[in-house]
C-alpha atoms as a PDB file:
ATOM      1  CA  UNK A   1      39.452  22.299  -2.773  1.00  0.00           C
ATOM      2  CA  UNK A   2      38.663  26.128  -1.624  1.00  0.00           C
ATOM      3  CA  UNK A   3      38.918  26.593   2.156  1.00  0.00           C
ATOM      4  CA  UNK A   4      39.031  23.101   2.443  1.00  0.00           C
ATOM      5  CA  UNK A   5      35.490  23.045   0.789  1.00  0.00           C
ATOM      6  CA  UNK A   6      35.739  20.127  -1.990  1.00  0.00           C
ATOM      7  CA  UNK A   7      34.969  21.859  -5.572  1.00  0.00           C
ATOM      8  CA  UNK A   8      31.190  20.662  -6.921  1.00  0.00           C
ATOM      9  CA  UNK A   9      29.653  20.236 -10.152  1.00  0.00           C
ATOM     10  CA  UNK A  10      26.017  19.392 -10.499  1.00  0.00           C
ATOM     11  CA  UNK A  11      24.204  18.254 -13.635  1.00  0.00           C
ATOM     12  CA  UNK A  12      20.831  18.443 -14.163  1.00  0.00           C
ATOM     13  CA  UNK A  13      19.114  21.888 -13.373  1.00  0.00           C
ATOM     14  CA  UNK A  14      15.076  21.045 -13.186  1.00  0.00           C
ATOM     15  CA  UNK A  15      13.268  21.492 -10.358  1.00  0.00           C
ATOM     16  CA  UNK A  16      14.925  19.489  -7.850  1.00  0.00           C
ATOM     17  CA  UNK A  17      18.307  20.252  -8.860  1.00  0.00           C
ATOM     18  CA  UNK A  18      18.200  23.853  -9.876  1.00  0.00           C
ATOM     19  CA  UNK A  19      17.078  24.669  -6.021  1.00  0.00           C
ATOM     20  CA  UNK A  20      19.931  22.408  -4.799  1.00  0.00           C
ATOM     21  CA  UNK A  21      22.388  23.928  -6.986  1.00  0.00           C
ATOM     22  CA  UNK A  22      21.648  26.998  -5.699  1.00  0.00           C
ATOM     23  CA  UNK A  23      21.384  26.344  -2.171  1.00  0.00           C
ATOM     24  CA  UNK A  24      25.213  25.005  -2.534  1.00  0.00           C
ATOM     25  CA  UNK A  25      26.085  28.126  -4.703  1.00  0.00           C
ATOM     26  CA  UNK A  26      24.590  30.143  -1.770  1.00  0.00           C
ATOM     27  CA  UNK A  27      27.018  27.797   1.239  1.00  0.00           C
ATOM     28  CA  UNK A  28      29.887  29.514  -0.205  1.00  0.00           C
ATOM     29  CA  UNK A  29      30.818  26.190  -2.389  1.00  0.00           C
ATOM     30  CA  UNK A  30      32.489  26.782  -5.692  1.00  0.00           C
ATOM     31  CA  UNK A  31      30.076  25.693  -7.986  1.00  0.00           C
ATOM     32  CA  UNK A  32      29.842  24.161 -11.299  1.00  0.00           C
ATOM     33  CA  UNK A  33      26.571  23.095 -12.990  1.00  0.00           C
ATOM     34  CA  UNK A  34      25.283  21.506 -16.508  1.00  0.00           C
ATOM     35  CA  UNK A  35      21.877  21.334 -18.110  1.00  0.00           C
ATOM     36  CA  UNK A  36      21.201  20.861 -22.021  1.00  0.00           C
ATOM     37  CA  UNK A  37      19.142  23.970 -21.321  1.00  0.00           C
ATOM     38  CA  UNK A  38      21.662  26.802 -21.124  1.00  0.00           C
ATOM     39  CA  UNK A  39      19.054  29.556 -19.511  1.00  0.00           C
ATOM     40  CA  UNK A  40      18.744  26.965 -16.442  1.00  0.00           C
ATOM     41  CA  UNK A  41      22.455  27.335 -16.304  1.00  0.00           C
ATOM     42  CA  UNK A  42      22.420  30.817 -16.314  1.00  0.00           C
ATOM     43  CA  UNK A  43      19.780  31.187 -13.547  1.00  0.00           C
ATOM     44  CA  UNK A  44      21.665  29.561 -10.288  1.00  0.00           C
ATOM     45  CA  UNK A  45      23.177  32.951  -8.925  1.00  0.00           C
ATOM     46  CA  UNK A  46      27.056  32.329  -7.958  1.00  0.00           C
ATOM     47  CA  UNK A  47      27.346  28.779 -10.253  1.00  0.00           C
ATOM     48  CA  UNK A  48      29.854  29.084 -13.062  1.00  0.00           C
ATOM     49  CA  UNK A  49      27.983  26.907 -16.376  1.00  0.00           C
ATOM     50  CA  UNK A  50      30.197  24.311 -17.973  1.00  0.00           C
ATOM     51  CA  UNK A  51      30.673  23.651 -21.468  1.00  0.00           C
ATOM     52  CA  UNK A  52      30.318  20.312 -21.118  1.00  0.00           C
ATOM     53  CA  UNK A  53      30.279  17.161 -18.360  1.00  0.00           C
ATOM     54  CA  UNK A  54      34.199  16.454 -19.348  1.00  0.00           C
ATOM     55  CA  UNK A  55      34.748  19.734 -18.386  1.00  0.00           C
ATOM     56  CA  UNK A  56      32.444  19.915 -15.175  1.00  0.00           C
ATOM     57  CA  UNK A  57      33.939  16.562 -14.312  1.00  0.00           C
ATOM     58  CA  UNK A  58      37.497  17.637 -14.700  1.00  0.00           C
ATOM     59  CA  UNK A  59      36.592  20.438 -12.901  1.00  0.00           C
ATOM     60  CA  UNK A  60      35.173  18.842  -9.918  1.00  0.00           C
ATOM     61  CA  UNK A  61      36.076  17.258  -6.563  1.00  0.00           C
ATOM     62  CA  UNK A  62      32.532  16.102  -5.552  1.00  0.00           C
ATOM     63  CA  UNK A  63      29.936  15.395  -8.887  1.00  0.00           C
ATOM     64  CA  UNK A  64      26.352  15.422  -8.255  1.00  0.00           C
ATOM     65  CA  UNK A  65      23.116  14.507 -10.710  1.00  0.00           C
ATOM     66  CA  UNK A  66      19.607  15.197 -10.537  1.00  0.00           C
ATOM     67  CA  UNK A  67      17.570  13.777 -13.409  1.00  0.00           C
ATOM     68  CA  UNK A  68      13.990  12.994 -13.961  1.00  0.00           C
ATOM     69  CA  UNK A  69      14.011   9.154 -14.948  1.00  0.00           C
ATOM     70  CA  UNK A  70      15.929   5.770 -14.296  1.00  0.00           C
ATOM     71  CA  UNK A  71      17.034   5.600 -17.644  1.00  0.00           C
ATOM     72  CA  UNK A  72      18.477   8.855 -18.164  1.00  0.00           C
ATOM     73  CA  UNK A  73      20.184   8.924 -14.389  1.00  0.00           C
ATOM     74  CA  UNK A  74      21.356   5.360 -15.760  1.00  0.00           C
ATOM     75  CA  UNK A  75      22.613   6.370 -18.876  1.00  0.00           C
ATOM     76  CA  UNK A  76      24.358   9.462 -17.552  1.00  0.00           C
ATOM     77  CA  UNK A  77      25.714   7.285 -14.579  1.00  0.00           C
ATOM     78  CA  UNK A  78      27.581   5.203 -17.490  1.00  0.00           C
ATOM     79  CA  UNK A  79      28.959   8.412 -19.270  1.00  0.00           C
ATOM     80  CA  UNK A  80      30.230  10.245 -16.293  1.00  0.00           C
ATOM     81  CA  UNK A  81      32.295   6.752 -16.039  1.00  0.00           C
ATOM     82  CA  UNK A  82      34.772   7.744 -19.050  1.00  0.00           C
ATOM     83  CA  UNK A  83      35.481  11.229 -17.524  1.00  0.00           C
ATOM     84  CA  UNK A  84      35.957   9.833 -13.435  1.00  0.00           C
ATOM     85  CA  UNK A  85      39.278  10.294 -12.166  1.00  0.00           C
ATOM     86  CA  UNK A  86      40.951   8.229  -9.163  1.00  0.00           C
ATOM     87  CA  UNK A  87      39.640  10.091  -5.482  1.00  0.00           C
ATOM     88  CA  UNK A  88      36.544  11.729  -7.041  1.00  0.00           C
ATOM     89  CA  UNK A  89      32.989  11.443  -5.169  1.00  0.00           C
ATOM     90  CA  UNK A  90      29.883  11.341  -7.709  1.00  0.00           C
ATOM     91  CA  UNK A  91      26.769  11.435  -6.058  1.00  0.00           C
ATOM     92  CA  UNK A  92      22.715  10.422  -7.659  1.00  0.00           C
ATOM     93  CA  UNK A  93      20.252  12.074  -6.255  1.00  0.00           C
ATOM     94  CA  UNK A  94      17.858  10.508  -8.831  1.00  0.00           C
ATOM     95  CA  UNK A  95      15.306   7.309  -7.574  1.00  0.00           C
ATOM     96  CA  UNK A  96      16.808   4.693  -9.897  1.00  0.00           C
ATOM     97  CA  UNK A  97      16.472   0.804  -8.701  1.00  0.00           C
ATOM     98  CA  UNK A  98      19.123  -0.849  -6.347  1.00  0.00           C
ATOM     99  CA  UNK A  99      20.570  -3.150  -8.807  1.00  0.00           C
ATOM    100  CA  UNK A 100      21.409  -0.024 -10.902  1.00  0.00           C
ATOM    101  CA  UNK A 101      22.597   1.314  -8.251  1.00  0.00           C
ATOM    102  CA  UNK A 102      24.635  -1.838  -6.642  1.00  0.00           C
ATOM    103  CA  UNK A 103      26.374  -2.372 -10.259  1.00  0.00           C
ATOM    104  CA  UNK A 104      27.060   1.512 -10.558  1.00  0.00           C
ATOM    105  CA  UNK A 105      29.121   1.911  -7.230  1.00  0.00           C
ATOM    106  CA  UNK A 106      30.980  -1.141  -8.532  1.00  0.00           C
ATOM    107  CA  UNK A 107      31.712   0.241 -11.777  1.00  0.00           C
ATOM    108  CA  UNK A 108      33.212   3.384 -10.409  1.00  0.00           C
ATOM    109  CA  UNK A 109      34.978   1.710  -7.419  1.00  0.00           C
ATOM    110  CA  UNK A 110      37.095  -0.349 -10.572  1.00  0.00           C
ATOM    111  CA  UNK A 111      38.566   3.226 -11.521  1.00  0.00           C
ATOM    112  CA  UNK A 112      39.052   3.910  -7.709  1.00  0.00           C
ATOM    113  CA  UNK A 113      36.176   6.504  -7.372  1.00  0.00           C
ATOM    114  CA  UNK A 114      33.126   6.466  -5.046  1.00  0.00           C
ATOM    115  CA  UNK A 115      29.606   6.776  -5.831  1.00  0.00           C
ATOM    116  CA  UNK A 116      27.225   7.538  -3.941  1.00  0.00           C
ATOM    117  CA  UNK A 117      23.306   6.923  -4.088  1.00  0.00           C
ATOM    118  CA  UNK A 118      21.367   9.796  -2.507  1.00  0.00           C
ATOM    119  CA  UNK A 119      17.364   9.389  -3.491  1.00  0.00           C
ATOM    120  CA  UNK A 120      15.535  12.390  -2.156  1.00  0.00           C
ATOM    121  CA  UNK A 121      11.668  12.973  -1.000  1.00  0.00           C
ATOM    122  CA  UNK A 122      10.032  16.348  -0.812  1.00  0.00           C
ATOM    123  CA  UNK A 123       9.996  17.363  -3.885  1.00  0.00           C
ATOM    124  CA  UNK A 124      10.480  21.440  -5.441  1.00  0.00           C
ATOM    125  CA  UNK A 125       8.881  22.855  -2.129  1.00  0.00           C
ATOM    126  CA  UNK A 126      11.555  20.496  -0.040  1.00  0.00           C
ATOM    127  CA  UNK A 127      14.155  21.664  -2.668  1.00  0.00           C
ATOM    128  CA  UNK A 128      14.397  25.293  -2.397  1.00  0.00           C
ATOM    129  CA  UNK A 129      14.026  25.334   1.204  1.00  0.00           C
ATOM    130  CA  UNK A 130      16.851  23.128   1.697  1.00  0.00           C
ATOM    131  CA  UNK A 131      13.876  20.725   3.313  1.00  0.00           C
ATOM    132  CA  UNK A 132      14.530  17.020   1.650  1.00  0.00           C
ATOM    133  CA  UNK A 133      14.442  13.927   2.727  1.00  0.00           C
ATOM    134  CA  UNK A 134      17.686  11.951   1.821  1.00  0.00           C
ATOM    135  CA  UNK A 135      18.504   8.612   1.663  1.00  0.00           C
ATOM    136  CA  UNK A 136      22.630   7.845   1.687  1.00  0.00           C
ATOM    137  CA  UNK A 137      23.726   4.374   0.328  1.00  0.00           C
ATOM    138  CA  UNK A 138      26.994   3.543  -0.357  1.00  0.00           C
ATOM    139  CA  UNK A 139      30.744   3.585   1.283  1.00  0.00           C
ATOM    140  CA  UNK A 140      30.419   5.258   4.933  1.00  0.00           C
ATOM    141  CA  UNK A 141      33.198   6.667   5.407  1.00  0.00           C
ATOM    142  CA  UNK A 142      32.536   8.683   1.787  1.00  0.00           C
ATOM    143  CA  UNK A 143      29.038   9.550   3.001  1.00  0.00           C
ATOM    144  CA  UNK A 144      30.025  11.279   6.455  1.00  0.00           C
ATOM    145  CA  UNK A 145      32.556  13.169   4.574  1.00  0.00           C
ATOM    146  CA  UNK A 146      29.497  14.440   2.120  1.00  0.00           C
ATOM    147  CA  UNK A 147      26.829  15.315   5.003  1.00  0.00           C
ATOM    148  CA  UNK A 148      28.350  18.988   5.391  1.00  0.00           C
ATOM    149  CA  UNK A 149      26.798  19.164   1.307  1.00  0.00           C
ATOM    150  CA  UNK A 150      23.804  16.907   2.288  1.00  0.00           C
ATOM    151  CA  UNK A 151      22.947  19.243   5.157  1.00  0.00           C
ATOM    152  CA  UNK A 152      22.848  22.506   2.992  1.00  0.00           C
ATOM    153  CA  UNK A 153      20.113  20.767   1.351  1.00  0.00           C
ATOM    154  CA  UNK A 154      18.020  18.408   3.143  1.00  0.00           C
ATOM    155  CA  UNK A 155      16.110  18.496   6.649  1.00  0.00           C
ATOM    156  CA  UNK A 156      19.032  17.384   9.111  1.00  0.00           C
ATOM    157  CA  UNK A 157      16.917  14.946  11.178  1.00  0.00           C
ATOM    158  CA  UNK A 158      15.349  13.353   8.104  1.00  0.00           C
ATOM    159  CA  UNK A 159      19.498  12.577   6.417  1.00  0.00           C
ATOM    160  CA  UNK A 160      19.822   8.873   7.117  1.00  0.00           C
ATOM    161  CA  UNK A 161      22.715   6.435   6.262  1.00  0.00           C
ATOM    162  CA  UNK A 162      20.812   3.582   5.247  1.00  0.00           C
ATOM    163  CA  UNK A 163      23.912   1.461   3.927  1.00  0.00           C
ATOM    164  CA  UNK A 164      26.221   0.078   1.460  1.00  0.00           C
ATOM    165  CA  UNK A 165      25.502   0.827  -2.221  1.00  0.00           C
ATOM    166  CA  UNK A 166      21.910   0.003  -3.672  1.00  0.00           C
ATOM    167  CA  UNK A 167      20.419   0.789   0.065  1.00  0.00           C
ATOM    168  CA  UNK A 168      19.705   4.556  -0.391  1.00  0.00           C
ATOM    169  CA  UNK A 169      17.646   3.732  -3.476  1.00  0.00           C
ATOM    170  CA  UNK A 170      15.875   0.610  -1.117  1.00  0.00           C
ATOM    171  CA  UNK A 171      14.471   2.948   1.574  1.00  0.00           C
ATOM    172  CA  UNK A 172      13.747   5.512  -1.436  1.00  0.00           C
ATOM    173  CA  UNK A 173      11.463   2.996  -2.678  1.00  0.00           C
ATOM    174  CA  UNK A 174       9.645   2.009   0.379  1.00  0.00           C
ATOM    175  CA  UNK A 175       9.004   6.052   0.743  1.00  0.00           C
ATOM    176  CA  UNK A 176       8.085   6.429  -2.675  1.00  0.00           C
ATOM    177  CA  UNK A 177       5.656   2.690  -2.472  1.00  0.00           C
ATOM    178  CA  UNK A 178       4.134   3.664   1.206  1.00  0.00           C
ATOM    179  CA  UNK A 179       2.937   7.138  -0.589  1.00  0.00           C
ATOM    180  CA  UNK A 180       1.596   5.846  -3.283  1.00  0.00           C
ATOM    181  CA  UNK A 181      -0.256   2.764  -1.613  1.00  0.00           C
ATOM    182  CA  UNK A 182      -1.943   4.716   1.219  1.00  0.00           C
ATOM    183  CA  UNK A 183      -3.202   7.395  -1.274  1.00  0.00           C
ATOM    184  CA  UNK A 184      -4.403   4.470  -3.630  1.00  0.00           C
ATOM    185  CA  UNK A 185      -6.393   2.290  -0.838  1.00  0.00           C
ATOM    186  CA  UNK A 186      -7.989   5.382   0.417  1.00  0.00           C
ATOM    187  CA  UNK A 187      -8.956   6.554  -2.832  1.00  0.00           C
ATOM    188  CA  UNK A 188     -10.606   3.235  -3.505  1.00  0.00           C
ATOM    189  CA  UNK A 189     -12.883   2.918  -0.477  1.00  0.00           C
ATOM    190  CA  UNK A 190     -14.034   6.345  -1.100  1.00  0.00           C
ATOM    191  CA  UNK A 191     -14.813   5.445  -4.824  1.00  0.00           C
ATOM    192  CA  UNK A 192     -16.519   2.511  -3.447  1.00  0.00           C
ATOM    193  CA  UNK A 193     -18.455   4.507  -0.917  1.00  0.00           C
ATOM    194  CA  UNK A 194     -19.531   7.091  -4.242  1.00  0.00           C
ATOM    195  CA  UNK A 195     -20.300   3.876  -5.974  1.00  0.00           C
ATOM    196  CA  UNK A 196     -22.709   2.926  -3.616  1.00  0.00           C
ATOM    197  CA  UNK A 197     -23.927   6.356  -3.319  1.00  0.00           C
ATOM    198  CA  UNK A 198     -23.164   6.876   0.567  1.00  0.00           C
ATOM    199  CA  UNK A 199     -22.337  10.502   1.141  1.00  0.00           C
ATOM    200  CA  UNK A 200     -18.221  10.987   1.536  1.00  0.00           C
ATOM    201  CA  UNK A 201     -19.347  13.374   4.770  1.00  0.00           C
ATOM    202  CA  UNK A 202     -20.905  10.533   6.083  1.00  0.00           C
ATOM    203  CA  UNK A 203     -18.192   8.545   5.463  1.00  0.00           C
ATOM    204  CA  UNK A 204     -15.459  10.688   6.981  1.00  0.00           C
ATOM    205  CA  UNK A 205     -17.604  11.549  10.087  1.00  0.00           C
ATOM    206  CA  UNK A 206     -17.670   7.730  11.002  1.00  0.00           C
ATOM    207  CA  UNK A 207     -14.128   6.336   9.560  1.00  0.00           C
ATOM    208  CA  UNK A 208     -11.980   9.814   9.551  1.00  0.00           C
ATOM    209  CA  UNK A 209     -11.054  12.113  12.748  1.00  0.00           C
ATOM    210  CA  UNK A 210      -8.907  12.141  15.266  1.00  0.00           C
ATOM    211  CA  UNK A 211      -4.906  11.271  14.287  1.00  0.00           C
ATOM    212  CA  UNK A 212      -2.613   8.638  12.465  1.00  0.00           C
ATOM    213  CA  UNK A 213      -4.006   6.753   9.274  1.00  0.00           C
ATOM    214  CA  UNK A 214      -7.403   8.501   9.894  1.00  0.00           C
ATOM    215  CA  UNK A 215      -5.508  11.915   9.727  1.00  0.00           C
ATOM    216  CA  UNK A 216      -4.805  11.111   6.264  1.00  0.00           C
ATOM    217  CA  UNK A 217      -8.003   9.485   5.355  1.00  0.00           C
ATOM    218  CA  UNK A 218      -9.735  12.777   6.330  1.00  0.00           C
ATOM    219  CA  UNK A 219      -7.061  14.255   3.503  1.00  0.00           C
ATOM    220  CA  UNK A 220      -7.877  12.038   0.984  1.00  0.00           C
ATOM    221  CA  UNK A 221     -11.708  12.484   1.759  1.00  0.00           C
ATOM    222  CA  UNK A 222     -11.195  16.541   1.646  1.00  0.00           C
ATOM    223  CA  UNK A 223      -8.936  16.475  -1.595  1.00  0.00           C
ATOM    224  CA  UNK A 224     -11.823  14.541  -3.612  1.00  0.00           C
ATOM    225  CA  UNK A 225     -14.590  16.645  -1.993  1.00  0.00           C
ATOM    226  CA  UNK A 226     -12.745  20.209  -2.691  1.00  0.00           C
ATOM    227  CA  UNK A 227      -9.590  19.586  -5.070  1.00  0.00           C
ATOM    228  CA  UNK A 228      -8.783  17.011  -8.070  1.00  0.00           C
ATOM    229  CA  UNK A 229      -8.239  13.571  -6.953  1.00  0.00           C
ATOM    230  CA  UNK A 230      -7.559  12.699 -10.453  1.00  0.00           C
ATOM    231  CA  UNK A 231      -3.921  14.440  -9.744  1.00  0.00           C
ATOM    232  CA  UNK A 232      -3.493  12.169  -6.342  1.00  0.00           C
ATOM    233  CA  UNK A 233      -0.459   9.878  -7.172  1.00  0.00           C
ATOM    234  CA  UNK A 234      -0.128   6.395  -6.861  1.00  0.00           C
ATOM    235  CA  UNK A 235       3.607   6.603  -8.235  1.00  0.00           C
ATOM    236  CA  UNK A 236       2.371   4.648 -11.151  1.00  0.00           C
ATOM    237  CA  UNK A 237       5.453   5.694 -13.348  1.00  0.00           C
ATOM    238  CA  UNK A 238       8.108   3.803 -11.024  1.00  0.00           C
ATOM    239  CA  UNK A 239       6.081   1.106  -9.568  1.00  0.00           C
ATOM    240  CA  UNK A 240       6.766  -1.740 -12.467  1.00  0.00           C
ATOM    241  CA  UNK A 241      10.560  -0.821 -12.274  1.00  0.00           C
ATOM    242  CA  UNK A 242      10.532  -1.369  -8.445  1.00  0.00           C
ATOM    243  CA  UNK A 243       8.563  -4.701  -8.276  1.00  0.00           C
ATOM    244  CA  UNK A 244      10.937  -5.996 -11.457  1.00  0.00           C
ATOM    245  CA  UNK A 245      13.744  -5.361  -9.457  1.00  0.00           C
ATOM    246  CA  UNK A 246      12.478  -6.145  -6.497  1.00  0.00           C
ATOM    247  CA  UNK A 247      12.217 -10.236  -8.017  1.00  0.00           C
ATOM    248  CA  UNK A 248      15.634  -9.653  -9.055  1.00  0.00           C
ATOM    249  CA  UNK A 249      16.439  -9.932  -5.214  1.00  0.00           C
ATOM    250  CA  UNK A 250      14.323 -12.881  -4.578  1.00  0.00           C
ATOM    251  CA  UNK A 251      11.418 -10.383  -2.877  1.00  0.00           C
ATOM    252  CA  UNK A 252       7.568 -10.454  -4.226  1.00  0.00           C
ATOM    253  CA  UNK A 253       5.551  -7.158  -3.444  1.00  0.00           C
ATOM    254  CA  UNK A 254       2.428  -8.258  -4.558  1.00  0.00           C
ATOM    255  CA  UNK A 255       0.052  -5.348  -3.947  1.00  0.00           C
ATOM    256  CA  UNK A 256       2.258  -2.867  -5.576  1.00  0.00           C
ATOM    257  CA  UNK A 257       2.193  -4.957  -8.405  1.00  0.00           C
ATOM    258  CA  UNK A 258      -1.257  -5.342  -8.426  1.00  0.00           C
ATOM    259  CA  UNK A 259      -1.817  -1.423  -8.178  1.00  0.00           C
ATOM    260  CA  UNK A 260       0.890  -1.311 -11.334  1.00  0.00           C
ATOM    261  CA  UNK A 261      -1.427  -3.691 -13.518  1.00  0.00           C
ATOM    262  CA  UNK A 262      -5.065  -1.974 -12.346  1.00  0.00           C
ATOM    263  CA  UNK A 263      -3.155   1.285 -13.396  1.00  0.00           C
ATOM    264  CA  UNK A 264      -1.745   0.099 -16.367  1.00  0.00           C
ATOM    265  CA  UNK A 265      -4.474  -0.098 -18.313  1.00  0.00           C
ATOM    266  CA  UNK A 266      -5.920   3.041 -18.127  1.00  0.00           C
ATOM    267  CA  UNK A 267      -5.706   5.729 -20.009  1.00  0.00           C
ATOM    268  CA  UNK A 268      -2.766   8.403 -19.663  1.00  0.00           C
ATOM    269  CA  UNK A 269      -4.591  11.270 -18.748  1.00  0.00           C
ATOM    270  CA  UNK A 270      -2.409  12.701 -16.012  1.00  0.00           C
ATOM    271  CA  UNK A 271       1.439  13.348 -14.958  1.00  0.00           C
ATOM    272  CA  UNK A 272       3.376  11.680 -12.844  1.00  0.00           C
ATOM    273  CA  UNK A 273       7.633  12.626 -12.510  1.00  0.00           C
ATOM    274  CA  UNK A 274       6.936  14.504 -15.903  1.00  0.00           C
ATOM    275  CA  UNK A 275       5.862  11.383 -17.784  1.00  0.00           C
ATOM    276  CA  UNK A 276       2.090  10.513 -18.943  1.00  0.00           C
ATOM    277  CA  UNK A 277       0.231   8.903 -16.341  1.00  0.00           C
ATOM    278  CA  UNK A 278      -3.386   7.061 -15.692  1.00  0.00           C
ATOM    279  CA  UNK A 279      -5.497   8.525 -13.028  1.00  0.00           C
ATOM    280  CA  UNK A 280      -5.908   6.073 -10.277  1.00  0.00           C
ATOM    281  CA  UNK A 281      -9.350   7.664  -9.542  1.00  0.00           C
ATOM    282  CA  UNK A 282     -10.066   8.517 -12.997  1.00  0.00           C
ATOM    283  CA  UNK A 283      -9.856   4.204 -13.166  1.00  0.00           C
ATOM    284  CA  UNK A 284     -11.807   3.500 -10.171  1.00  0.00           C
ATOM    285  CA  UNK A 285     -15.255   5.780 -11.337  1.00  0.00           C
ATOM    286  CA  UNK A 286     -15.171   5.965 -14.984  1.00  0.00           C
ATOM    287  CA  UNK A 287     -17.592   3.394 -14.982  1.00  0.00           C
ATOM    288  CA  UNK A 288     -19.293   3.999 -11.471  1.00  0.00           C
ATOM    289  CA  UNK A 289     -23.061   4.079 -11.577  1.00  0.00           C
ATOM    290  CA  UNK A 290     -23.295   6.556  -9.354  1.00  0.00           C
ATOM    291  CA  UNK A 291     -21.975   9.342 -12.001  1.00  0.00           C
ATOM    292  CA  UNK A 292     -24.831   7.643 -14.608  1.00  0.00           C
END
């Protein structure tokens, strides 16, 4: 500890997490970071690069990760396991599912450490203004004690406690699911309306104005008109991991699952969390008449 500030090392340095190292670097936190990629090491200001996670563990009071997938932020969750001493805090800030999660925290509670599971929303925009949603799961006593570090980089009124372990990564997923639904069943009445041929102005002068889900119907209706609704994102790349897990638990969600398997057979012709990705649109028209 320095100035009773605990001592933090972050791993992972891409778009979220380089901004959030750096923010921390900049609160006057004594700061260690890793990333395979030395230069992103280099680049946080302040942030001293480690040679390695042993050595960024060892050297660590409070351990943070930001990764771009559920398997890595799984795998690395299992390897920062051999290097955890008794009293330490590790914290994900990657979306992985809540059973991951659940068996995680239990994992690291055996060796008497905490973990914590600490989704974010906003992405790089919300990340280098210190602007992101976060989602805290886990032991609460743990998490208060962490909301000084949670504060430096997320929006203050949008930090929530949302429980014990697993829970964070819960509420991530309705975020992440609510996002992706409401862009796809707006996309698909507009594709129907182009289908039909009925003009999307027409369409948005008698459906869209005003506030509230017509708000972002009018958004969806302007993005297609004047930008690339082949880039909108339906979250395709996490969906079939969410409604997996969510069986696990005993819980159907039946129109994400349905937007997984409409999705899933398309081709990959757009990104999504780095990874190839169909076009929800892209699926809808490609056979429209209208565009014969």
């Amino acid at each position: 500890m320095t100035d009773n500030k605990p001592r933090l090392g972050f791993i992972g340095l891409g778009l979220m997490g380089g901004p959030m190292a750096q923010l921390l670097a900049q609160a006057e936190y004594t700061v260690t970071v890793f990333d395979l990629d030395a230069a992103k090491m280099a680049a946080i200001e302040g942030a001293a690069p480690a040679e390695s996670i042993a050595y960024l563990v060892a050297n660590s009071d409070v351990v943070m990760t930001s990764v771009p997938s559920f398997e890595v932020a799984v795998k690395l969750g299992e390897d920062l396991l051999a290097y955890a001493r008794e009293g330490q805090t590790f914290i994900e800030f990657s979306t992985i599912t809540p059973s991951a999660a659940i068996e995680l925290a239990q994992a690291y509670a055996e060796k008497g450490t905490t973990r914590l599971d600490v989704p974010v929303s906003g992405g790089n925009y919300g990340a280098v203004r210190g602007m992101l949603r976060m989602f805290v799961g886990g032991d609460e006593a743990t998490a208060r004690a962490c909301w000084p570090i949670f504060e430096v980089v997320g929006e203050n009124d949008r930090i929530v406690y949302c429980g014990v372990a697993g829970r964070g990564q819960v509420v991530k997923i309705i975020n992440q699911v609510a996002m992706g639904l409401s862009n796809a069943i707006y996309l698909e009445v507009f594709g129907w309306a182009k289908h039909m041929g009925v003009d999307l102005d027409v369409v948005m002068q008698g459906v869209g104005g005003g506030d509230g889900w017509r708000q972002q119907f009018d958004h969806v209706g302007t993005t297609i008109k004047e930008g690339d609704p082949t880039e909108m994102q339906v979250k395709f790349v996490q969906l079939e991991q969410f409604t997996d897990d969510a069986l696990k638990h005993g819980y159907q969600m039946p129109l994400t699952r349905a937007l997984f398997e409409f999705c899933d057979q398309g081709e990959r012709i757009t990104t999504e969390e780095i990874y190839p990705a169909p076009s929800f649109w892209h699926e809808l028209i490609k056979n429209s008449v209208a565009d014969k």
